[in-house]
N, C-alpha and C. Protein backbone atom coordinates (compact mmCIF):
# COMPACT_ATOMS: atom_id res chain seq x y z
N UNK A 1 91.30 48.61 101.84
CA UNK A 1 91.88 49.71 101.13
C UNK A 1 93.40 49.55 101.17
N UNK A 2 94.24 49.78 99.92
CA UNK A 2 95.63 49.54 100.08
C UNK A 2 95.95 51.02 100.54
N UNK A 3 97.22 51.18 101.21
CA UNK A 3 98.08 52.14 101.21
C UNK A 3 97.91 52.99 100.74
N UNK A 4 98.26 52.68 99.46
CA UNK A 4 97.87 54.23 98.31
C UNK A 4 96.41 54.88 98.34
N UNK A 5 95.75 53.92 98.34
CA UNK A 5 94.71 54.51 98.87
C UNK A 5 94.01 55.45 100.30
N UNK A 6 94.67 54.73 101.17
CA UNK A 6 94.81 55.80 102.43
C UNK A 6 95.16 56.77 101.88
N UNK A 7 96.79 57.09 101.60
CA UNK A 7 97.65 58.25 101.05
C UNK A 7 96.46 59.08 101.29
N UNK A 8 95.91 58.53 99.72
CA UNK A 8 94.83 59.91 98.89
C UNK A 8 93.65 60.11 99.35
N UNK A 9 93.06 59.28 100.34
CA UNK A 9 91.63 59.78 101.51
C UNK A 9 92.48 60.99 102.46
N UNK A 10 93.94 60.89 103.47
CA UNK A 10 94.33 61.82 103.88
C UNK A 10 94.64 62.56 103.29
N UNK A 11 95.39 62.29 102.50
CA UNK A 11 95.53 63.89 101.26
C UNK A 11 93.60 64.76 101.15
N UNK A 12 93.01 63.91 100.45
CA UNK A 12 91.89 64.51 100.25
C UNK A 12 90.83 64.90 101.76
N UNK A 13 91.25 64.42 103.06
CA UNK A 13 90.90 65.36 103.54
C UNK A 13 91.16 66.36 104.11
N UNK A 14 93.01 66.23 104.13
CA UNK A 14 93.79 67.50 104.78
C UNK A 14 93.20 68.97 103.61
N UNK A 15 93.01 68.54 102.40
CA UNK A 15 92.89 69.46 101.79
C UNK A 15 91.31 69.72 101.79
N UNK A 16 90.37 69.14 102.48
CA UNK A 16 89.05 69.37 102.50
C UNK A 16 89.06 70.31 104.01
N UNK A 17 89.94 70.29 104.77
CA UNK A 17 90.21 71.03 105.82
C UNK A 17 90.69 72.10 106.22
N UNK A 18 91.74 72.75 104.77
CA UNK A 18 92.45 73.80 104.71
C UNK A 18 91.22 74.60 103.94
N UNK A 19 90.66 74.22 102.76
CA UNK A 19 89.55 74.94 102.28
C UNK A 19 88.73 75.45 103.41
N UNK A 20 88.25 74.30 103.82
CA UNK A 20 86.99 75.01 105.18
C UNK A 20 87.44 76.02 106.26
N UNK A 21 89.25 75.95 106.47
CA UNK A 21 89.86 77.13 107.19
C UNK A 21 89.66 78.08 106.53
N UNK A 22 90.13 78.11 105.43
CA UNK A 22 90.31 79.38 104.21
C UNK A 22 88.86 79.56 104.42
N UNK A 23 87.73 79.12 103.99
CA UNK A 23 86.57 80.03 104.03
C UNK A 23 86.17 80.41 105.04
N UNK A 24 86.37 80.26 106.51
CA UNK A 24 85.86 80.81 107.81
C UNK A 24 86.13 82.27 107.60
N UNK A 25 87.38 81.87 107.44
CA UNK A 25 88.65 83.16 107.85
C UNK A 25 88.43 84.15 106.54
N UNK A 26 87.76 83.97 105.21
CA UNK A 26 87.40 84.40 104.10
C UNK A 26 86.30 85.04 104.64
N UNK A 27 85.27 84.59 105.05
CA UNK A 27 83.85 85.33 105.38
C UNK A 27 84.42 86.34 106.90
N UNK A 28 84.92 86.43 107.31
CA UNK A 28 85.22 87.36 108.36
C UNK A 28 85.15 88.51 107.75
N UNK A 29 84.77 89.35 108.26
CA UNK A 29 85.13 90.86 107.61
C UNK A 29 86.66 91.65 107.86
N UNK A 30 87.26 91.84 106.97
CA UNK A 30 88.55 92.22 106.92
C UNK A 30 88.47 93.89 106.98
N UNK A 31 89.17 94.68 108.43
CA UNK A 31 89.06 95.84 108.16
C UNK A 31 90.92 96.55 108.07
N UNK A 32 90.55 97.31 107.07
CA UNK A 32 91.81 97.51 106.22
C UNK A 32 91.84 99.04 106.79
N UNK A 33 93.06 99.23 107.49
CA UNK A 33 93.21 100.53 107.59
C UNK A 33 93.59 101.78 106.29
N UNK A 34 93.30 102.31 106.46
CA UNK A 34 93.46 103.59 105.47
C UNK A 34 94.20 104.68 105.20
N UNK A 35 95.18 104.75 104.84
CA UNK A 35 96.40 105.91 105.00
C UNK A 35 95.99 107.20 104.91
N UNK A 36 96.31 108.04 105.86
CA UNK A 36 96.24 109.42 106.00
C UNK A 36 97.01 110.16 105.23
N UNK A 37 97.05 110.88 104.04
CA UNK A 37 98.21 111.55 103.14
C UNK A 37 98.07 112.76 103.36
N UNK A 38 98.93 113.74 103.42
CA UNK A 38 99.31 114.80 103.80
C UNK A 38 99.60 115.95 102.63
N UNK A 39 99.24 117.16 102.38
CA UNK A 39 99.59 117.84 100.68
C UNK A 39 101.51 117.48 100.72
N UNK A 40 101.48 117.05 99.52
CA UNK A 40 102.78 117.34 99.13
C UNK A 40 103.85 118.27 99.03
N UNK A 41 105.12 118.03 99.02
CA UNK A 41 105.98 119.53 99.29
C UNK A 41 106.75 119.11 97.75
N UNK A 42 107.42 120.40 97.11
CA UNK A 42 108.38 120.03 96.03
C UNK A 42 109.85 120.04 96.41
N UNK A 43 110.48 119.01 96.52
CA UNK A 43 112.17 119.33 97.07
C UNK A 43 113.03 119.98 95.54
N UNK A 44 114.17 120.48 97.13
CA UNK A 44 114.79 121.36 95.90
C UNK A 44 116.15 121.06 96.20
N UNK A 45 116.93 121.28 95.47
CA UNK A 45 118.28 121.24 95.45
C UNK A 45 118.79 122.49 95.58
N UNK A 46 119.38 123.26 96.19
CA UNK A 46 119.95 124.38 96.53
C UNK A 46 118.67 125.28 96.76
N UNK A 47 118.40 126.29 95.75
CA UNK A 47 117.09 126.73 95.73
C UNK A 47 115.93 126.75 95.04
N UNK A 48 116.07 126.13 93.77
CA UNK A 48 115.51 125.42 92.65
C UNK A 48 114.81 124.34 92.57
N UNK A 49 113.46 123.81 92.53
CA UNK A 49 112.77 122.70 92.91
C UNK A 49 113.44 121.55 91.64
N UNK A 50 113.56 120.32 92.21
CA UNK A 50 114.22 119.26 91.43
C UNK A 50 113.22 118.97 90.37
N UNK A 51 113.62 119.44 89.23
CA UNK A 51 112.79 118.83 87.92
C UNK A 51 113.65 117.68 86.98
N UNK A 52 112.96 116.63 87.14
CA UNK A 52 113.37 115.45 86.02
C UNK A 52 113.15 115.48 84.79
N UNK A 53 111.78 115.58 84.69
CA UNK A 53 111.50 114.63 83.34
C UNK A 53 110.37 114.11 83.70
N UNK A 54 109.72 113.20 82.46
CA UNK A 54 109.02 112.19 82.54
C UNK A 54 109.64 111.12 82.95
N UNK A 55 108.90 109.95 83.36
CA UNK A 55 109.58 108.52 83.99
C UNK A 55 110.76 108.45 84.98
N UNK A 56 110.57 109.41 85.64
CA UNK A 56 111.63 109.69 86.87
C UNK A 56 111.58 108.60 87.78
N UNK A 57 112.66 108.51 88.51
CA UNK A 57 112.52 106.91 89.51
C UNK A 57 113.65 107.44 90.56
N UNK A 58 112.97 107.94 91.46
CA UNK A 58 113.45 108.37 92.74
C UNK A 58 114.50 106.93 93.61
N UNK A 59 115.40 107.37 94.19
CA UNK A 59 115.78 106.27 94.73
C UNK A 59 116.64 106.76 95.92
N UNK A 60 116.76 107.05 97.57
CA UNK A 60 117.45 107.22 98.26
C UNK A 60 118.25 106.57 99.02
N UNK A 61 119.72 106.66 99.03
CA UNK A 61 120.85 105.71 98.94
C UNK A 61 121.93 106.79 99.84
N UNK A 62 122.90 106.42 100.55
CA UNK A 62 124.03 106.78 100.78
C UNK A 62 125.02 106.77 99.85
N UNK A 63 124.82 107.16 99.10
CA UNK A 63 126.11 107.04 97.88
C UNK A 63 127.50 107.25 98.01
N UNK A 64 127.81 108.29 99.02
CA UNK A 64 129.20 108.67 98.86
C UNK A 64 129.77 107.85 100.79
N UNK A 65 128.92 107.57 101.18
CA UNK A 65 128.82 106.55 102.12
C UNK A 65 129.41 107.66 103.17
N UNK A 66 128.66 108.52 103.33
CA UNK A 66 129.12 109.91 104.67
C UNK A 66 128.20 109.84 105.45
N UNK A 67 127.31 109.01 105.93
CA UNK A 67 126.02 108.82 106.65
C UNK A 67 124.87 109.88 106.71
N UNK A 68 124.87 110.38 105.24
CA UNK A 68 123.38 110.99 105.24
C UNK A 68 122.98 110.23 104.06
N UNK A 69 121.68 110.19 103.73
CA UNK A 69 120.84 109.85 102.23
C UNK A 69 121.12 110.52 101.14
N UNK A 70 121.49 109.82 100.64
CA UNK A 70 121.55 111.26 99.41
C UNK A 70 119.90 110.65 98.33
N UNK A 71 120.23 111.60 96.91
CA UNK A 71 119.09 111.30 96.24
C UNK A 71 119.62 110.95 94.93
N UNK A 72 118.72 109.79 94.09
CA UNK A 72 119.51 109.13 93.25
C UNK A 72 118.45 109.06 92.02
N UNK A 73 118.43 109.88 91.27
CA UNK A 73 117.42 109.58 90.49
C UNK A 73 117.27 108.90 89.02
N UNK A 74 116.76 108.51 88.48
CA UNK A 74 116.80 107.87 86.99
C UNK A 74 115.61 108.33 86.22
N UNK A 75 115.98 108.93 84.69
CA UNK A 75 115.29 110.07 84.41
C UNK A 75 115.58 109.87 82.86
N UNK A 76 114.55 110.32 81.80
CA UNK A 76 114.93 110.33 80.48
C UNK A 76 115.34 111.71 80.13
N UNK A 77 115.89 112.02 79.55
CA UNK A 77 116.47 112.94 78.61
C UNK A 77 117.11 113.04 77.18
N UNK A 78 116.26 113.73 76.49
CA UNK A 78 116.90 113.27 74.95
C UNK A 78 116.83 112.24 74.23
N UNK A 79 115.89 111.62 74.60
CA UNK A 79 115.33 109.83 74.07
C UNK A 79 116.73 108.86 74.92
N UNK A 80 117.51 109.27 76.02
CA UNK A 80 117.91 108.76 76.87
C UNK A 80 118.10 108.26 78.35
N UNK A 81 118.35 107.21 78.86
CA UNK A 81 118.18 107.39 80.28
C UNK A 81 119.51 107.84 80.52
N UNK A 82 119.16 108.51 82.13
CA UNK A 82 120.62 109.04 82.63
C UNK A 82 120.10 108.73 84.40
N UNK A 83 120.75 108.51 85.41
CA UNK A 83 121.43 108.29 86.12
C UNK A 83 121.67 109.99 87.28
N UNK A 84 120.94 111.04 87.45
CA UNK A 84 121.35 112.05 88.53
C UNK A 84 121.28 111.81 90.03
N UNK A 85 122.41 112.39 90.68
CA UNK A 85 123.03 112.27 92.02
C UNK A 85 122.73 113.78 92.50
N UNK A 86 121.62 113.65 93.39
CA UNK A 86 121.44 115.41 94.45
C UNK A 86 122.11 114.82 95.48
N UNK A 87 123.24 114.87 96.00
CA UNK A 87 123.98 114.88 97.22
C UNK A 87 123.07 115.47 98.23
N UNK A 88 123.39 114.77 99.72
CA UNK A 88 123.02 115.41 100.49
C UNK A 88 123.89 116.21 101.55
N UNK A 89 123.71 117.46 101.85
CA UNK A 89 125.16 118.23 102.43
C UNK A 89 124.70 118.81 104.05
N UNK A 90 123.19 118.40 104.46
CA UNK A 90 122.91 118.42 105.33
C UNK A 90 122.81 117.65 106.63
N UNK A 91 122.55 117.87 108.07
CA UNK A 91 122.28 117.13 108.50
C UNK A 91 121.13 115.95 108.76
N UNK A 92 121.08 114.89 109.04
CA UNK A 92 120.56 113.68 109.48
C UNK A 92 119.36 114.41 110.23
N UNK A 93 117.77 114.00 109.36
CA UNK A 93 116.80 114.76 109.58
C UNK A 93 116.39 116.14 108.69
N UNK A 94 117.50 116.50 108.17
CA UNK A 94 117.30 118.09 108.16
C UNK A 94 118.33 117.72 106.73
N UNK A 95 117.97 117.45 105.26
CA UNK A 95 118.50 116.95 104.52
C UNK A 95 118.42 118.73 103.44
N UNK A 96 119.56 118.71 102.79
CA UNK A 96 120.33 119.95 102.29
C UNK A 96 120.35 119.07 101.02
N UNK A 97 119.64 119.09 99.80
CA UNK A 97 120.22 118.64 98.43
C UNK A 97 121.21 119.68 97.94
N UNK A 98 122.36 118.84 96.98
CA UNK A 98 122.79 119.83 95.91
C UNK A 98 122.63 118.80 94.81
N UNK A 99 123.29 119.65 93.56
CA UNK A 99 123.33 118.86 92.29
C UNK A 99 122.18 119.33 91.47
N UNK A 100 122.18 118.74 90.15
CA UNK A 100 122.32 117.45 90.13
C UNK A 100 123.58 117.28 89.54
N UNK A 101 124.47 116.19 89.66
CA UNK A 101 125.54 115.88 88.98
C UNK A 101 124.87 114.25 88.15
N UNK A 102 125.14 114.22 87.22
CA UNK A 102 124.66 113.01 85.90
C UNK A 102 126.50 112.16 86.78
N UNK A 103 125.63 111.08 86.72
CA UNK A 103 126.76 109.64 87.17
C UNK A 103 127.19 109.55 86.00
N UNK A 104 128.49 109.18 86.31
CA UNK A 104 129.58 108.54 84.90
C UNK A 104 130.33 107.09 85.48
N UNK A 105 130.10 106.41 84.20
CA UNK A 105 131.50 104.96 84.87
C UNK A 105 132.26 104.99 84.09
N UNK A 106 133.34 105.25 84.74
CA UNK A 106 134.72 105.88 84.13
C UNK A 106 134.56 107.60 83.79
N UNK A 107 134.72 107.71 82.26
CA UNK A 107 135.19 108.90 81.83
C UNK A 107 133.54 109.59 81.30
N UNK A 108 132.53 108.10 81.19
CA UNK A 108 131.22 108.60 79.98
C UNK A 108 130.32 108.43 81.23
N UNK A 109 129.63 109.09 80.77
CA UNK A 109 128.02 109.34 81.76
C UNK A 109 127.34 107.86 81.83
N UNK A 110 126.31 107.61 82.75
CA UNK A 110 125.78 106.27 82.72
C UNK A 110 124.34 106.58 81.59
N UNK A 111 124.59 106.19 80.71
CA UNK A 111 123.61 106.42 79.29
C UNK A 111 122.72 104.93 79.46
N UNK A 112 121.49 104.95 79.21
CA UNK A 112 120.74 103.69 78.73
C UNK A 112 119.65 104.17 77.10
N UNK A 113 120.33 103.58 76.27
CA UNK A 113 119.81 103.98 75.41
C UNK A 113 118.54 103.37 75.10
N UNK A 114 117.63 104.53 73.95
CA UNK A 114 116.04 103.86 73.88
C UNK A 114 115.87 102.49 73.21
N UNK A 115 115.15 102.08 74.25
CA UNK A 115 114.36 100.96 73.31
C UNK A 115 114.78 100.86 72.02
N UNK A 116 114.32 99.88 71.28
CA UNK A 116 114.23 99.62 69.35
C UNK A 116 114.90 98.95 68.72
């Protein structure tokens, strides 16, 4: 047998060996734990529960970089996207929204216009 030929008997049985791992470890029974969910609460910003929109996209960030989370959301309005900031004015644990204030870069709001 030349060389090249070895090569491809070890090739072909390293890979006849990883299969037969993969199926041991395949037939095992896999037990998948199951998350416990809890009823939901509605947050609010001052005293008003935070309403978006459709296609809302939650995102929590330090924004103003004061070491609490604030809340950062992305939201359509008006066949537009926009960009709202609920500050957080509370303490660490114990989170206080305000807002919403709509983000601007520069002088104009952060707009993403529709599709088309």
């Amino acid at each position: 047998m030349n060389p090249r030929g070895v090569k491809k008997a070890k090739s072909f049985s390293i890979l006849v060996f990883v299969i037969v791992v993969l199926i041991f470890f395949l037939e095992e029974e896999v037990t998948i734990p199951v998350p416990t969910l809890t009823q939901g609460v509605y947050l609010k910003a001052g005293s008003a529960h935070i309403v978006t929109g459709r296609w809302s996209v939650p995102y929590v960030y330090d924004w103003d970089a004061d070491g609490r989370n604030d809340l950062l959301v992305g939201h359509r309005m008006k066949g537009h996207g926009y960009v709202a900031l609920f500050r957080n004015t509370g303490r660490r644990g114990s989170p206080v929204l305000e807002g919403p204030e709509l983000l601007k870069a520069g002088r104009d709001y952060i707009d993403l216009p529709p599709e088309g």
